[in-house]
N, C-alpha and C. Protein backbone atom coordinates (compact mmCIF):
# COMPACT_ATOMS: atom_id res chain seq x y z
N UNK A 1 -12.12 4.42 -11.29
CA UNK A 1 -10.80 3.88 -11.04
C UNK A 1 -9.72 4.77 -11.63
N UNK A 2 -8.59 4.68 -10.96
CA UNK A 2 -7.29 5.49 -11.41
C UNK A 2 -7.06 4.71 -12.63
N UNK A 3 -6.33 5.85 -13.48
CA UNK A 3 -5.74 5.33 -15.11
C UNK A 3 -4.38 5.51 -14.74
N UNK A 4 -3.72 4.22 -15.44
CA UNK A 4 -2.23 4.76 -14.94
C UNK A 4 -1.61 3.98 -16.43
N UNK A 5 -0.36 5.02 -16.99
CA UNK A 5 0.40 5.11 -17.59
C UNK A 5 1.64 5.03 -17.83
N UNK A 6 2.43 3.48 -18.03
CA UNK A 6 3.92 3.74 -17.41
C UNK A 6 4.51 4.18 -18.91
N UNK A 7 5.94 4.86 -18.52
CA UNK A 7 6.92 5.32 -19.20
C UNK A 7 8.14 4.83 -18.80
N UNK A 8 9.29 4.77 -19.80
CA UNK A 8 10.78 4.65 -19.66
C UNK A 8 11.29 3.67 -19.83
N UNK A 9 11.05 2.65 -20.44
CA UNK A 9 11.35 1.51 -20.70
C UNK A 9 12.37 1.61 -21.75
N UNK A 10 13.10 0.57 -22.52
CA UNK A 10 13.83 0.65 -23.52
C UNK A 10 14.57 -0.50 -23.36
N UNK A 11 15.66 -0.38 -24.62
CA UNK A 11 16.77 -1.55 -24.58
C UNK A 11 18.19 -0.42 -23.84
N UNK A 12 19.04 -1.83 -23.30
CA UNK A 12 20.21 -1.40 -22.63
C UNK A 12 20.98 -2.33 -22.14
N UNK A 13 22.13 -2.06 -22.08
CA UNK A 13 23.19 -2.91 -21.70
C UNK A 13 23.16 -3.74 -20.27
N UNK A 14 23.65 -4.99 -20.03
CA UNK A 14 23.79 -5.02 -18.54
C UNK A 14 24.77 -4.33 -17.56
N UNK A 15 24.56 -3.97 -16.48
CA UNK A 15 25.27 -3.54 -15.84
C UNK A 15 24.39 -1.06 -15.69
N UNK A 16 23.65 -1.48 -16.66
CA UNK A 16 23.13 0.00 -17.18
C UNK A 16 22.07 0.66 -16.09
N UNK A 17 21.33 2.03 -16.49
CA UNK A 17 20.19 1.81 -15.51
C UNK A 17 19.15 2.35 -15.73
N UNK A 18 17.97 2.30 -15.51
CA UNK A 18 16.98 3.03 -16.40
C UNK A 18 16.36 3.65 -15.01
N UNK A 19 15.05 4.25 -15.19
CA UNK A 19 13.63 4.74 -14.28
C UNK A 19 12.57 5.15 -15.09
N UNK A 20 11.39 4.09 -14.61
CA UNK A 20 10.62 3.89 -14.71
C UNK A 20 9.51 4.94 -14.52
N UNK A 21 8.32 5.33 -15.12
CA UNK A 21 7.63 6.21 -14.49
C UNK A 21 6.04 5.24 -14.65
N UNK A 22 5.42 6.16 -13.89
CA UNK A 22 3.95 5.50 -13.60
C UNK A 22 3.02 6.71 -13.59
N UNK A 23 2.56 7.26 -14.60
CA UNK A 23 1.81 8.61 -13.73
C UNK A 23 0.10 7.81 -13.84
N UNK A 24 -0.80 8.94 -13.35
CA UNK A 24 -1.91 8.14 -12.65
C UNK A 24 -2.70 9.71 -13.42
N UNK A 25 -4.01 9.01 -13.62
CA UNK A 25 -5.08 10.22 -13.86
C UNK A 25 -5.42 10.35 -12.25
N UNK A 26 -6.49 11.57 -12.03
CA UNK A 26 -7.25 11.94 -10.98
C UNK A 26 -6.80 12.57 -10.20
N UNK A 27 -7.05 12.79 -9.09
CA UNK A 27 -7.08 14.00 -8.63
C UNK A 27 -6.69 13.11 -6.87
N UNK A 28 -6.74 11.51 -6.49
CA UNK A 28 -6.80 11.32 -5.63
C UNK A 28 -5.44 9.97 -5.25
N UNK A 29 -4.37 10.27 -6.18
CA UNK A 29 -3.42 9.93 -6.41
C UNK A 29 -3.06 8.92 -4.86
N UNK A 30 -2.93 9.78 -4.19
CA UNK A 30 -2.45 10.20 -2.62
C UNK A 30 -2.91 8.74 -2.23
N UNK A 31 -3.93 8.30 -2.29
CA UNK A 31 -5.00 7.42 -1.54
C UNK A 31 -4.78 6.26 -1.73
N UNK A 32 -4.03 6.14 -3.29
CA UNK A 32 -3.75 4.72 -3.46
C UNK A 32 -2.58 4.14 -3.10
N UNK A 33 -2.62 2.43 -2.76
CA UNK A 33 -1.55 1.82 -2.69
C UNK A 33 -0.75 1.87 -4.06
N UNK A 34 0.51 1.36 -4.36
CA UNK A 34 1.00 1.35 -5.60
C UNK A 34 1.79 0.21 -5.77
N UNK A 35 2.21 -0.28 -6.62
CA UNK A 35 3.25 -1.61 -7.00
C UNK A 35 3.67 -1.57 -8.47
N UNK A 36 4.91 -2.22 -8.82
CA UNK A 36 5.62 -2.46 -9.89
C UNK A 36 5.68 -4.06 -9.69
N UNK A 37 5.31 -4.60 -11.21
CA UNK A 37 5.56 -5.98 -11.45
C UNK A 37 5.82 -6.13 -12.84
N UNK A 38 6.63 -7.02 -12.88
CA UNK A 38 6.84 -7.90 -14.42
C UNK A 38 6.55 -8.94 -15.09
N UNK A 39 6.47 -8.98 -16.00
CA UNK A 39 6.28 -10.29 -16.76
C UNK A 39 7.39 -11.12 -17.58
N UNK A 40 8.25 -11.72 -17.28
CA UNK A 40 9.29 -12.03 -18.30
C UNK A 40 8.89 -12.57 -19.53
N UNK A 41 9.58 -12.95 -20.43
CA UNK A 41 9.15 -13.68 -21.56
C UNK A 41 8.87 -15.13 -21.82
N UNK A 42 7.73 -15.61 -21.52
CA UNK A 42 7.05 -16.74 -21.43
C UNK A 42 7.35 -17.23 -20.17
N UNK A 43 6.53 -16.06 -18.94
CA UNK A 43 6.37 -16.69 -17.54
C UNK A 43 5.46 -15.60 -17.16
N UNK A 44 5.04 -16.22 -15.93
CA UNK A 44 4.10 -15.55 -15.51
C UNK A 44 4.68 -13.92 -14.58
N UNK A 45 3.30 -13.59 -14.64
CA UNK A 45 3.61 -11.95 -14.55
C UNK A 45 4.03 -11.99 -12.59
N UNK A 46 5.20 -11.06 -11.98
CA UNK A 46 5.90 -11.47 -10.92
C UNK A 46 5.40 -10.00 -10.12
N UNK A 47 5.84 -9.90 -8.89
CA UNK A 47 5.83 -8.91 -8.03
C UNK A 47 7.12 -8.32 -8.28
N UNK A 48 7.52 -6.79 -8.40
CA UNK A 48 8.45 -6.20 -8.50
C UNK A 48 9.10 -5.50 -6.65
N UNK A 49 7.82 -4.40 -6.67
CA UNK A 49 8.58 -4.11 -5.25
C UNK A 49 6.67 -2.94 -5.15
N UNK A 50 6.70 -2.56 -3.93
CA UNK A 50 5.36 -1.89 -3.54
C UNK A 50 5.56 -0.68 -2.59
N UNK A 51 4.89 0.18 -2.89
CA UNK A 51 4.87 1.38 -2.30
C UNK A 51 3.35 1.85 -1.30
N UNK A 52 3.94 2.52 0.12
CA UNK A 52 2.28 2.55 0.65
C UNK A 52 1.67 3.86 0.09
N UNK A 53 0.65 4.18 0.37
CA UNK A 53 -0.06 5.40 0.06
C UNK A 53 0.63 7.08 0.47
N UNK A 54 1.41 6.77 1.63
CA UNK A 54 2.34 7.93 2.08
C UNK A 54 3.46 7.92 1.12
N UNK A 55 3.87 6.66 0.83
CA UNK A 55 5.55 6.88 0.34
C UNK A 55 6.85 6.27 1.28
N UNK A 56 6.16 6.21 2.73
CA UNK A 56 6.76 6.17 3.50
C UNK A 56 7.46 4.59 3.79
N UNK A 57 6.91 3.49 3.82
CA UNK A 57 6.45 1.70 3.64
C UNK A 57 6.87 1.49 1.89
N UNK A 58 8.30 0.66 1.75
CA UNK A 58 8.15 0.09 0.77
C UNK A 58 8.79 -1.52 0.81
N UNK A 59 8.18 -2.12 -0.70
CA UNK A 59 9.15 -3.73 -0.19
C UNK A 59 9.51 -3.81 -1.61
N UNK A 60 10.13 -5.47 -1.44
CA UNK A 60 10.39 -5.52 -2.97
C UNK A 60 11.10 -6.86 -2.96
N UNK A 61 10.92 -7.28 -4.13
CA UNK A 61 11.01 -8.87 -4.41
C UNK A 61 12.71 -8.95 -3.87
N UNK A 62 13.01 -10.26 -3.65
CA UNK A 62 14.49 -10.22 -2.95
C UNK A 62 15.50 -10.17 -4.73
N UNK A 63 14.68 -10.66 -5.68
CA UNK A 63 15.90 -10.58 -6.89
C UNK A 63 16.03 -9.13 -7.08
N UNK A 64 15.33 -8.13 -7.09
CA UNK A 64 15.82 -6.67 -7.18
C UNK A 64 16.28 -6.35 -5.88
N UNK A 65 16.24 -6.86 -4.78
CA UNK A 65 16.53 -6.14 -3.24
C UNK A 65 18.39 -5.40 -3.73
N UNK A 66 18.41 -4.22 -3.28
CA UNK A 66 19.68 -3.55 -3.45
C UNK A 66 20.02 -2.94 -5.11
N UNK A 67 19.06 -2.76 -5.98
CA UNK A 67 19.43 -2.71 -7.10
C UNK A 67 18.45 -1.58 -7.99
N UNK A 68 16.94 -2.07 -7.10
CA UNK A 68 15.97 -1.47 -7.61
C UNK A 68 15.26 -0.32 -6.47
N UNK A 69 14.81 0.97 -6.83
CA UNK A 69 13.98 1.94 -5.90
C UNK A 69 12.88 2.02 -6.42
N UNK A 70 11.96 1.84 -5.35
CA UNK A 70 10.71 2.21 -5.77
C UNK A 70 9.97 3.71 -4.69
N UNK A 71 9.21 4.36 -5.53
CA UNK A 71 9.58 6.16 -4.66
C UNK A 71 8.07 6.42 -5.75
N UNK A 72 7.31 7.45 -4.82
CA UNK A 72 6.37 8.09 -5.60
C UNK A 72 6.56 9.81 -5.22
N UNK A 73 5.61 10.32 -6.17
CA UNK A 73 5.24 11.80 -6.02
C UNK A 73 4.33 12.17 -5.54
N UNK A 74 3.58 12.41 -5.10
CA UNK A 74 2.35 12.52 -5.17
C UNK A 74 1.54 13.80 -5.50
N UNK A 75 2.38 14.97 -5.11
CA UNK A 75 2.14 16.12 -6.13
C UNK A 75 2.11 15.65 -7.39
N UNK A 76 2.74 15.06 -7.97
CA UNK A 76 2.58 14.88 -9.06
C UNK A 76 2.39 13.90 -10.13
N UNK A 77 1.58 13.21 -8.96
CA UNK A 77 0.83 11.71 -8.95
C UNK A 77 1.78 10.68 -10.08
N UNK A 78 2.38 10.75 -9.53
CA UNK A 78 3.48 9.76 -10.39
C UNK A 78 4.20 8.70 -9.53
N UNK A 79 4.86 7.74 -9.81
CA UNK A 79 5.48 6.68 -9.00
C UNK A 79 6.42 6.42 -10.22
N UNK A 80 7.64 5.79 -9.48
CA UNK A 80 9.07 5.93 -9.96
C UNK A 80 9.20 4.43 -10.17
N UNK A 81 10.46 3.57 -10.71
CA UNK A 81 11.18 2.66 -10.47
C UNK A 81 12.75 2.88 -10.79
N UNK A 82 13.12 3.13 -9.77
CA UNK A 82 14.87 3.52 -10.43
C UNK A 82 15.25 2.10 -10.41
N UNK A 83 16.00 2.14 -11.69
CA UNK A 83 16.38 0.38 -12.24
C UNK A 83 18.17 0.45 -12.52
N UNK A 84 18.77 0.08 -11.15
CA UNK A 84 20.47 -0.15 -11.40
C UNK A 84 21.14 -1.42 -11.57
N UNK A 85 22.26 -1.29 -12.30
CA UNK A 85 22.98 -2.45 -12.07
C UNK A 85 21.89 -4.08 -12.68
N UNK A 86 21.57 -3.22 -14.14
CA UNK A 86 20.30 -3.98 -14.54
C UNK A 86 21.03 -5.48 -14.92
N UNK A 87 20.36 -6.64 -15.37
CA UNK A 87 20.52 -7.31 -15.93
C UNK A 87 19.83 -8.43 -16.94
N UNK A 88 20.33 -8.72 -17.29
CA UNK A 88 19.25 -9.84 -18.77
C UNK A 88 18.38 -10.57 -18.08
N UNK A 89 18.27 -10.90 -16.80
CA UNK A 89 17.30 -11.42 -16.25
C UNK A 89 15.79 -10.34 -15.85
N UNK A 90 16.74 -9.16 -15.64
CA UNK A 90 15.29 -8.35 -15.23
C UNK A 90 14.71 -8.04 -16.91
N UNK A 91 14.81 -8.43 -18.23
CA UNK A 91 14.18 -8.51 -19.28
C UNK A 91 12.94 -8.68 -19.09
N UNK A 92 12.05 -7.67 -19.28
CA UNK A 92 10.24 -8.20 -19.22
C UNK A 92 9.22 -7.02 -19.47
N UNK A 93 8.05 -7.42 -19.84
CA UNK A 93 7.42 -5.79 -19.55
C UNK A 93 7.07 -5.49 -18.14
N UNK A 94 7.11 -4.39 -17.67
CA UNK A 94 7.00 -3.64 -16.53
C UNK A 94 6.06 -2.96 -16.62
N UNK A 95 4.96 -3.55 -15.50
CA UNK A 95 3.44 -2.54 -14.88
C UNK A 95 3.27 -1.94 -14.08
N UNK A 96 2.77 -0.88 -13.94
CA UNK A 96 2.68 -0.40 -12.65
C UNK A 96 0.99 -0.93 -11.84
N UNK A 97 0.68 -0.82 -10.92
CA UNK A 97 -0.85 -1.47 -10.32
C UNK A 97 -0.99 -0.07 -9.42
N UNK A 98 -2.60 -0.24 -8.72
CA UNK A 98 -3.07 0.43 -7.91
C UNK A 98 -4.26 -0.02 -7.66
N UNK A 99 -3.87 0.49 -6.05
CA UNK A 99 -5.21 -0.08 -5.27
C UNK A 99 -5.60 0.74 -3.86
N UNK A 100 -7.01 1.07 -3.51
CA UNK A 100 -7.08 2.05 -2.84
C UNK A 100 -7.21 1.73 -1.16
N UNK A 101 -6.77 -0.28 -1.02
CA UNK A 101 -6.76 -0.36 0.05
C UNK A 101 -5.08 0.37 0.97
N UNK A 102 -5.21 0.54 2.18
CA UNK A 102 -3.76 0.65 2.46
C UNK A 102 -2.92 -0.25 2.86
N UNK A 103 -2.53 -0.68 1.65
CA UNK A 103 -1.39 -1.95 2.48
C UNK A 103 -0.23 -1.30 2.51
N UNK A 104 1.06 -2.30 3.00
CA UNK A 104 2.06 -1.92 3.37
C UNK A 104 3.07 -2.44 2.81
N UNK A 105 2.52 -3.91 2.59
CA UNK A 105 3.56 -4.94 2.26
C UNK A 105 2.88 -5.50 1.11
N UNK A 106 1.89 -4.57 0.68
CA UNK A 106 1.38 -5.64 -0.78
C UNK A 106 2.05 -6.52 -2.24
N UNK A 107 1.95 -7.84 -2.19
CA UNK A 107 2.71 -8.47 -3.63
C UNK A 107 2.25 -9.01 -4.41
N UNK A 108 0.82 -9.24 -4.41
CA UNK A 108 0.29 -10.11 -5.19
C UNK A 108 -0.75 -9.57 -6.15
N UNK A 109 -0.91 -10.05 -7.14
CA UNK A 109 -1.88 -9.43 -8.20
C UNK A 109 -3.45 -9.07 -7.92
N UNK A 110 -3.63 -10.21 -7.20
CA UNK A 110 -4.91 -10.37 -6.79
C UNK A 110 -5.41 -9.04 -5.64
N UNK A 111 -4.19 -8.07 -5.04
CA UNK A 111 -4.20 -7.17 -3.86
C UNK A 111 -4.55 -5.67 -4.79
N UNK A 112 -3.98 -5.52 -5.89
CA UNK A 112 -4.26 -4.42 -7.24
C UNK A 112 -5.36 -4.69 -7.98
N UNK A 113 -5.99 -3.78 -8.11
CA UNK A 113 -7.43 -3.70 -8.81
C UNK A 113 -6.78 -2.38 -10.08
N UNK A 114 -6.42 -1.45 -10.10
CA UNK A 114 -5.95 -0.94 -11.63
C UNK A 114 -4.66 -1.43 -12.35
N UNK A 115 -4.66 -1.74 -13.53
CA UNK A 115 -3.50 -1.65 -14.16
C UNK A 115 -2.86 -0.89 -15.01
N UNK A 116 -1.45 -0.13 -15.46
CA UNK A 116 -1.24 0.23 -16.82
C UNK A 116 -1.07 -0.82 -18.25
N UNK A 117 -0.90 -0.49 -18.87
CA UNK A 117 -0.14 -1.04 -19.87
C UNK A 117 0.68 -2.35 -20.38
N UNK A 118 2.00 -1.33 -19.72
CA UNK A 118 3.22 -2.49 -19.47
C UNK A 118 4.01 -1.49 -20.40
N UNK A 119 5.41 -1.09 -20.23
CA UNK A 119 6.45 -0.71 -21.01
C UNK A 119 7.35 -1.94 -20.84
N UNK A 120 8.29 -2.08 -21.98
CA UNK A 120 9.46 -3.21 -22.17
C UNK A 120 10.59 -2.70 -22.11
N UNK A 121 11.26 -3.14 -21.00
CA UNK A 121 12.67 -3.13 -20.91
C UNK A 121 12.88 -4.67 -21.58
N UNK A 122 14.28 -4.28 -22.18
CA UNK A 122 15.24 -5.47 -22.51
C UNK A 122 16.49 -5.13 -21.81
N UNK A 123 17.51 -6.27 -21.60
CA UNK A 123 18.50 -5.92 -21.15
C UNK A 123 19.74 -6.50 -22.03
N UNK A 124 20.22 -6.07 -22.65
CA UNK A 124 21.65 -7.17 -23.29
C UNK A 124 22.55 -7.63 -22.94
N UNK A 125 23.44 -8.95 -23.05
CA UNK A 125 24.30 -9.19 -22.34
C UNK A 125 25.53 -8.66 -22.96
């Protein structure tokens, strides 16, 4: 299975903006589906937004729709989350997933078979 590693998290103001990184071990980056999700603080862990195996197909929960990008590399097996116009609600840790079916529109936990970590954004009001 892919190892994946997110970066870029931190504290920051509302209204601020961060990006997220996701890089991936292996060599077969390309192949997998990808997704960003969160967990807020004492709730369950949410769908962020999903990327297909090209790059080309992405979605994303309607509370980030217009605010948040989700974008990969694949040279350089990495996947992005550009995070604008943040706010105290998007407060949570942030995962990246992977999975080597090809979906398009994937949101649910149960559709990702690797996980990272989790980095913590906070947001202040």
């Amino acid at each position: 299975q892919v190892q994946l590693v997110e970066s870029g998290g931190g504290l920051v103001q509302a209204g601020a903006s961060l990006r997220l990184s996701c890089a991936a071990s292996g060599r077969t980056f390309s192949s997998y589906s990808m997704g960003w999700f969160r967990q807020p603080p004492g709730k369950e862990r949410e769908f962020v937004a999903g990327i297909s195996r090209s790059g080309r197909i992405t979605n994303y929960a309607d509370s980030v729709k217009g605010r948040f990008t989700i974008s990969r590399d694949n040279a350089k097996n990495t996947m992005y989350l550009q995070m604008n116009s943040l706010k105290p609600e998007d407060t949570a840790v942030y995962y990246c997933a992977a999975d080597r079916r090809p979906y398009e529109s994937a949101s649910r936990e149960t559709q990702f078979a690797s996980w990272g970590q989790g980095t913590q954004v906070t947001v202040s009001s």
